[in-house]
N, C-alpha and C. Protein backbone atom coordinates (compact mmCIF):
# COMPACT_ATOMS: atom_id res chain seq x y z
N UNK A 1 9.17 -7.40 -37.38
CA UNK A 1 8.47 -6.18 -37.73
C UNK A 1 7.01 -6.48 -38.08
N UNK A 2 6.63 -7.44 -38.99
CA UNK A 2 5.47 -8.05 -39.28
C UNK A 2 4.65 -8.32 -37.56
N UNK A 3 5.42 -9.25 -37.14
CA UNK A 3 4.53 -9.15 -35.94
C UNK A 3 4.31 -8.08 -34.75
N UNK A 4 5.02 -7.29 -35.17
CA UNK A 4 4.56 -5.91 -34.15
C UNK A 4 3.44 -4.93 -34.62
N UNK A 5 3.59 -5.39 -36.23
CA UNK A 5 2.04 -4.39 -36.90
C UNK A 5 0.97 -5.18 -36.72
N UNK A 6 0.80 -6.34 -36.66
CA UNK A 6 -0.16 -7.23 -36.39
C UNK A 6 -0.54 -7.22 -34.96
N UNK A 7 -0.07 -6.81 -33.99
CA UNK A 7 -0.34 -6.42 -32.68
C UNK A 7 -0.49 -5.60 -32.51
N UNK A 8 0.16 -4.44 -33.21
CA UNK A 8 -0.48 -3.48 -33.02
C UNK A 8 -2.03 -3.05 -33.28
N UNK A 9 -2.35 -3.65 -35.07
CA UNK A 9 -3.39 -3.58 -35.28
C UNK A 9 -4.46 -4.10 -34.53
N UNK A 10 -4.31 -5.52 -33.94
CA UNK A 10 -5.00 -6.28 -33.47
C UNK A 10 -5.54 -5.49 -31.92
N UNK A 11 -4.45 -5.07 -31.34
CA UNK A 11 -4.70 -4.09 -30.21
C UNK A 11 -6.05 -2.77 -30.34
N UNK A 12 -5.55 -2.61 -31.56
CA UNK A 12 -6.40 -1.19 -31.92
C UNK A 12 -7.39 -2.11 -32.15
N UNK A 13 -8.02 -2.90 -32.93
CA UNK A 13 -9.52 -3.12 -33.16
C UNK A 13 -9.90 -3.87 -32.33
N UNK A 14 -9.35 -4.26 -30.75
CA UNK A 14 -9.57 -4.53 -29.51
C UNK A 14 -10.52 -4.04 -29.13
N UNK A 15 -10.15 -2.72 -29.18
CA UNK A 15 -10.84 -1.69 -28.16
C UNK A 15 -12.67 -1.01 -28.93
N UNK A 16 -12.34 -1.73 -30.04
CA UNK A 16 -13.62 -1.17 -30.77
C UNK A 16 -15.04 -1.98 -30.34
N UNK A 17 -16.21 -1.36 -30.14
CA UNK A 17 -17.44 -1.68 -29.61
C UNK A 17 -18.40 -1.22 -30.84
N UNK A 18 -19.31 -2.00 -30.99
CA UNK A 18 -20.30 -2.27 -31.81
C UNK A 18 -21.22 -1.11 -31.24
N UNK A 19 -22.19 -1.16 -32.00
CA UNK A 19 -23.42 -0.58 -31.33
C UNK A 19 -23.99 -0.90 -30.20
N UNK A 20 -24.12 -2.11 -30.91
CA UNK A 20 -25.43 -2.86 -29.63
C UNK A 20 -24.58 -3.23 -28.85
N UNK A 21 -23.28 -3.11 -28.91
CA UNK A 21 -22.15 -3.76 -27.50
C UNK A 21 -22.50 -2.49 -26.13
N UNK A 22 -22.41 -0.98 -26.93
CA UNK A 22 -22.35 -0.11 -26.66
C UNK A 22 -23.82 0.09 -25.66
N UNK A 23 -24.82 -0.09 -26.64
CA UNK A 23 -26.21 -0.09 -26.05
C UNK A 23 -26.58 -0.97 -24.65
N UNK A 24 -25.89 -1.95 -25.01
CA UNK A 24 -25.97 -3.19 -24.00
C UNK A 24 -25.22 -2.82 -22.90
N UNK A 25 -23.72 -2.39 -23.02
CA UNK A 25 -23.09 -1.82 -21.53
C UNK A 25 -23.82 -0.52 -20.54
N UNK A 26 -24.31 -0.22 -21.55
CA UNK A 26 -25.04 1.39 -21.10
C UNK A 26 -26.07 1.26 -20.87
N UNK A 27 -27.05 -0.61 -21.01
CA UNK A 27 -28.25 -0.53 -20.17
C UNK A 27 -27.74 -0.98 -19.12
N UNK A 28 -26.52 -1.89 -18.66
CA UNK A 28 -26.65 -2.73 -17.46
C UNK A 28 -25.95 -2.06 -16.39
N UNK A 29 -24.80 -0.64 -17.27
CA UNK A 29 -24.38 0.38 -16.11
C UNK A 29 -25.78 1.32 -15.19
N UNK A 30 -26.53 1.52 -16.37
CA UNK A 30 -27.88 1.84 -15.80
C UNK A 30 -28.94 0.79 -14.95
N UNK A 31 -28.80 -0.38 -15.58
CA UNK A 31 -29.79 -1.06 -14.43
C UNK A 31 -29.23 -1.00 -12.97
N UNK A 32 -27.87 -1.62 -13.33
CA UNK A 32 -26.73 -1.78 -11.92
C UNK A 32 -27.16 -0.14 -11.02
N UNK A 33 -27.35 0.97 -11.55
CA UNK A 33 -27.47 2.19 -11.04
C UNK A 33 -28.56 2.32 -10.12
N UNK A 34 -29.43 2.07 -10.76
CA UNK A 34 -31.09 2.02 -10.32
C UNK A 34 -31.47 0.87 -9.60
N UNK A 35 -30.53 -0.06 -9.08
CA UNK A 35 -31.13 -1.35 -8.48
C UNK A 35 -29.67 -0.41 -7.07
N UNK A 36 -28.87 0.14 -7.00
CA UNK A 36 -28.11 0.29 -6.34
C UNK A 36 -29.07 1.29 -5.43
N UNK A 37 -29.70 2.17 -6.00
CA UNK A 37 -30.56 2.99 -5.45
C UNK A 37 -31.80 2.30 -4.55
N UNK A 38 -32.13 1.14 -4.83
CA UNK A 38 -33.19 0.19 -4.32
C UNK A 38 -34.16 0.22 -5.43
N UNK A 39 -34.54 0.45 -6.76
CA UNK A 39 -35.52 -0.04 -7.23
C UNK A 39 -35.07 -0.94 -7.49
N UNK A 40 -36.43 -1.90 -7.74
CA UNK A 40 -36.16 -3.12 -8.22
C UNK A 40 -36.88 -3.23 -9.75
N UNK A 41 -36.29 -3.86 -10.35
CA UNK A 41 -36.88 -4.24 -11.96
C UNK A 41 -38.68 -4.20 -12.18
N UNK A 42 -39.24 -3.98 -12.70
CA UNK A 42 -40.39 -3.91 -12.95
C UNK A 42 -41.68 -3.48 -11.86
N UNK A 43 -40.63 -2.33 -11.38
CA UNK A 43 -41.55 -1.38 -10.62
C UNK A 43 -41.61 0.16 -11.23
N UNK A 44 -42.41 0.63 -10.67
CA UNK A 44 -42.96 2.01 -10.87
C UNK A 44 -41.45 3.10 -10.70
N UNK A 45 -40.78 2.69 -9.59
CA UNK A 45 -39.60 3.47 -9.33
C UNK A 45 -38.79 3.13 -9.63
N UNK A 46 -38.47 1.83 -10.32
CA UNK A 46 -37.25 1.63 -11.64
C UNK A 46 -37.58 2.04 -13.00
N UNK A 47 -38.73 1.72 -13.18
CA UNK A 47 -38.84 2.78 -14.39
C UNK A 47 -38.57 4.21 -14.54
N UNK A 48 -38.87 5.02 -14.09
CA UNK A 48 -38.75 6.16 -13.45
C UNK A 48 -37.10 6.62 -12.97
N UNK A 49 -36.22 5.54 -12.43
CA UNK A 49 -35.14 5.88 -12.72
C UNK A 49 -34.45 5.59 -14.35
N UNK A 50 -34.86 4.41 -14.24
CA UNK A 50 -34.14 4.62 -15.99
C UNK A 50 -34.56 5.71 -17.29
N UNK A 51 -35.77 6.46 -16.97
CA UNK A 51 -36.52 7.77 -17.17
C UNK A 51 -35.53 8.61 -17.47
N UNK A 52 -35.41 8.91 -16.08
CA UNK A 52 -34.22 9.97 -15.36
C UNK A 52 -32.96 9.81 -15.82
N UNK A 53 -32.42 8.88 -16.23
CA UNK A 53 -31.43 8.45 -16.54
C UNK A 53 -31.03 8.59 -18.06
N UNK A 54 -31.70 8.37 -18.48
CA UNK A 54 -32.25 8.37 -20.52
C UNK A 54 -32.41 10.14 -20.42
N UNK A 55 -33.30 10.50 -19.98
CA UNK A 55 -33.56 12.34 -19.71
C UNK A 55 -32.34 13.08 -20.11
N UNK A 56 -31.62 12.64 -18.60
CA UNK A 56 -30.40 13.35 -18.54
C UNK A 56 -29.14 12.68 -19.35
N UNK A 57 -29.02 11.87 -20.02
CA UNK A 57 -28.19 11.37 -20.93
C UNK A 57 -28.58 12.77 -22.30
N UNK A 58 -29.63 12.52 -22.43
CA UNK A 58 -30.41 13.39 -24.08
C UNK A 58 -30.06 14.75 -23.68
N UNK A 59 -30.21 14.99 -22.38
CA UNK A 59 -29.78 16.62 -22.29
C UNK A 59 -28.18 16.70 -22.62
N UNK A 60 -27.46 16.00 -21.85
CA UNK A 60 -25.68 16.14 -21.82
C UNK A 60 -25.91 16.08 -23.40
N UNK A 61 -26.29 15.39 -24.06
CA UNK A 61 -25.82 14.98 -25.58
C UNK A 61 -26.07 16.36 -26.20
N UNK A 62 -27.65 16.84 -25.95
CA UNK A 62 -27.59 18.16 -26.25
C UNK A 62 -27.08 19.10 -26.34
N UNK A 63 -26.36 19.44 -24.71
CA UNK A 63 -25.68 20.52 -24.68
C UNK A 63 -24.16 20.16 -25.26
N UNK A 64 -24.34 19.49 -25.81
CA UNK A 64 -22.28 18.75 -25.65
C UNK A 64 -22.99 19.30 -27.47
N UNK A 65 -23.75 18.86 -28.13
CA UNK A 65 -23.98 19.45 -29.45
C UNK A 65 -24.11 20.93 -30.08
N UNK A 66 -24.43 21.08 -28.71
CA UNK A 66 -25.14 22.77 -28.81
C UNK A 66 -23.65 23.50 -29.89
N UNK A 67 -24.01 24.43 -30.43
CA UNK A 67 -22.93 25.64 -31.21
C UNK A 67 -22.55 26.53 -29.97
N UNK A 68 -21.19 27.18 -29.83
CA UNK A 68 -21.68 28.31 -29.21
C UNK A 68 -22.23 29.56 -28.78
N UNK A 69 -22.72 29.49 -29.99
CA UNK A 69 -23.86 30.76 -30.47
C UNK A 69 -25.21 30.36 -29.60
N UNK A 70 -25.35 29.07 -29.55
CA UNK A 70 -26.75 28.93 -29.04
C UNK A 70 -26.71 28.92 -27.26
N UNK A 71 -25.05 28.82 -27.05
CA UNK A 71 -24.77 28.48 -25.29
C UNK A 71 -24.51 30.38 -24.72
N UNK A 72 -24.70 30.81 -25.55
CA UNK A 72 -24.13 32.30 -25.51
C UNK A 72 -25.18 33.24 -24.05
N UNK A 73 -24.58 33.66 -23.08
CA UNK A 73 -25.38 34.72 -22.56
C UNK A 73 -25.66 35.46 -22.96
N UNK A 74 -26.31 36.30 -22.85
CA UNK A 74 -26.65 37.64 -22.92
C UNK A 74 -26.78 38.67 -22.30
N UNK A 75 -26.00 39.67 -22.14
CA UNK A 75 -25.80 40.35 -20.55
C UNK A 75 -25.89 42.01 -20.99
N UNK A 76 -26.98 42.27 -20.49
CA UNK A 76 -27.49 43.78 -20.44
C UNK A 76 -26.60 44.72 -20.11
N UNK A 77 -27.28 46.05 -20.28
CA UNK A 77 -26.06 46.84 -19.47
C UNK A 77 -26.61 47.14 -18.40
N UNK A 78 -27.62 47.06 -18.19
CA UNK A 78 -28.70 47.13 -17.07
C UNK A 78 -28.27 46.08 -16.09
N UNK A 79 -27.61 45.10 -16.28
CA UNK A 79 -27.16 43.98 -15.08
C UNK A 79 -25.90 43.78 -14.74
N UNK A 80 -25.01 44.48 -15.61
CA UNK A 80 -23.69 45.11 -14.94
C UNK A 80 -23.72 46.39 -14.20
N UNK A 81 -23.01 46.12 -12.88
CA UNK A 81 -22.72 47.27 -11.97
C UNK A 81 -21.78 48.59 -12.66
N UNK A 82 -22.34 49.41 -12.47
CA UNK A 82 -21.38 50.87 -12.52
C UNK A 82 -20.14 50.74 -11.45
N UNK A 83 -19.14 50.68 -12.14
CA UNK A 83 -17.86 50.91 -11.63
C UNK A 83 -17.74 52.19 -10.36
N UNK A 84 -17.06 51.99 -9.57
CA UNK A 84 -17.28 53.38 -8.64
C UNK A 84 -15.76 54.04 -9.12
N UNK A 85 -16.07 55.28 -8.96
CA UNK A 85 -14.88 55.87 -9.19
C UNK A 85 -13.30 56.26 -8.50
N UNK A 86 -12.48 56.18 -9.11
CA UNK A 86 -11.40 55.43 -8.58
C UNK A 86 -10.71 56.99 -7.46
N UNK A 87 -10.86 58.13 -7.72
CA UNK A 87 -10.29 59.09 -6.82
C UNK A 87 -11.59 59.39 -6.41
N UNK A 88 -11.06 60.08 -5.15
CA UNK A 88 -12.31 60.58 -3.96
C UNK A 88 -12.39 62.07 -4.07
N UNK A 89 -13.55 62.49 -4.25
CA UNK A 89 -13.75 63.84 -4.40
C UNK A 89 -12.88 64.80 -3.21
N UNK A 90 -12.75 66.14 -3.18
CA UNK A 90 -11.79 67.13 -2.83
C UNK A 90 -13.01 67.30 -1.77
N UNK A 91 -12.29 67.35 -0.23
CA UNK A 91 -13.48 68.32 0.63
C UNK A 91 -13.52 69.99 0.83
N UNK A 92 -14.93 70.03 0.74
CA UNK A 92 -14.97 71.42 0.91
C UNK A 92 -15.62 72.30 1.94
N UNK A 93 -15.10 73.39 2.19
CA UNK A 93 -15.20 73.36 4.10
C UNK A 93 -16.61 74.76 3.39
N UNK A 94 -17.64 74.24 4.27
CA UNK A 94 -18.88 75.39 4.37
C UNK A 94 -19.11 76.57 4.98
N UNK A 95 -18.07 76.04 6.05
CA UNK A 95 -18.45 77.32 7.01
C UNK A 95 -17.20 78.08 7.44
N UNK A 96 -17.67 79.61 7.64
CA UNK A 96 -16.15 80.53 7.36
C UNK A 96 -15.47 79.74 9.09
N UNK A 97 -14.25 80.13 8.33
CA UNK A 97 -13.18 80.23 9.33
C UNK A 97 -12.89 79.02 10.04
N UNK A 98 -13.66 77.56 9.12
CA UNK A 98 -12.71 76.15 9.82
C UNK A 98 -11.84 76.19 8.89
N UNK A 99 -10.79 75.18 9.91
CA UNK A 99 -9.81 73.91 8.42
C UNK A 99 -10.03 73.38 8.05
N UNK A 100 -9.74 73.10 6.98
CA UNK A 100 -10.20 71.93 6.28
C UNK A 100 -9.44 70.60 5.38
């Protein structure tokens, strides 16, 4: 029994990552990204992807923070369609003596 909590535990703080473990996997998934694309390291267009990359990381984080008060539409009544109405008006004959 002892050694199944000890594996267990040991299992669980396996999986745990530091900061800078964290920081460090998440630059080299990003370099690996941006060199896959063809920049190469210490150019104008690897910088610029890792830019892009950092950008759109800060936005996801954003919106993944956002409340949903702040993700909320707002929808006029002016931009919803009028329903059409569900029976069809009665025809009415104008002139004497057709059917109708």
């Amino acid at each position: 029994m002892r050694v199944v909590a000890i594996l267990v535990l040991s299992l669980s703080l396996g999986g745990c990552l530091t900061g800078e473990q964290l920081i460090a996997e998440r630059n080299a998934k990003d370099d690996q990204k941006c060199q896959s694309y063809g920049a190469r390291p210490g150019t104008d267009s690897y910088v610029n992807c890792r830019a892009q990359l950092d950008s759109a990381r800060t936005t996801a984080r954003a919106i993944d923070g956002a409340t949903p008060a702040q993700t909320t539409v707002v929808v006029r009544s002016s931009d919803v369609p009028t329903p059409m109405p569900s029976t069809v008006p009665g025809q009415r004959c104008t002139s004497r003596g057709s059917f109708c």
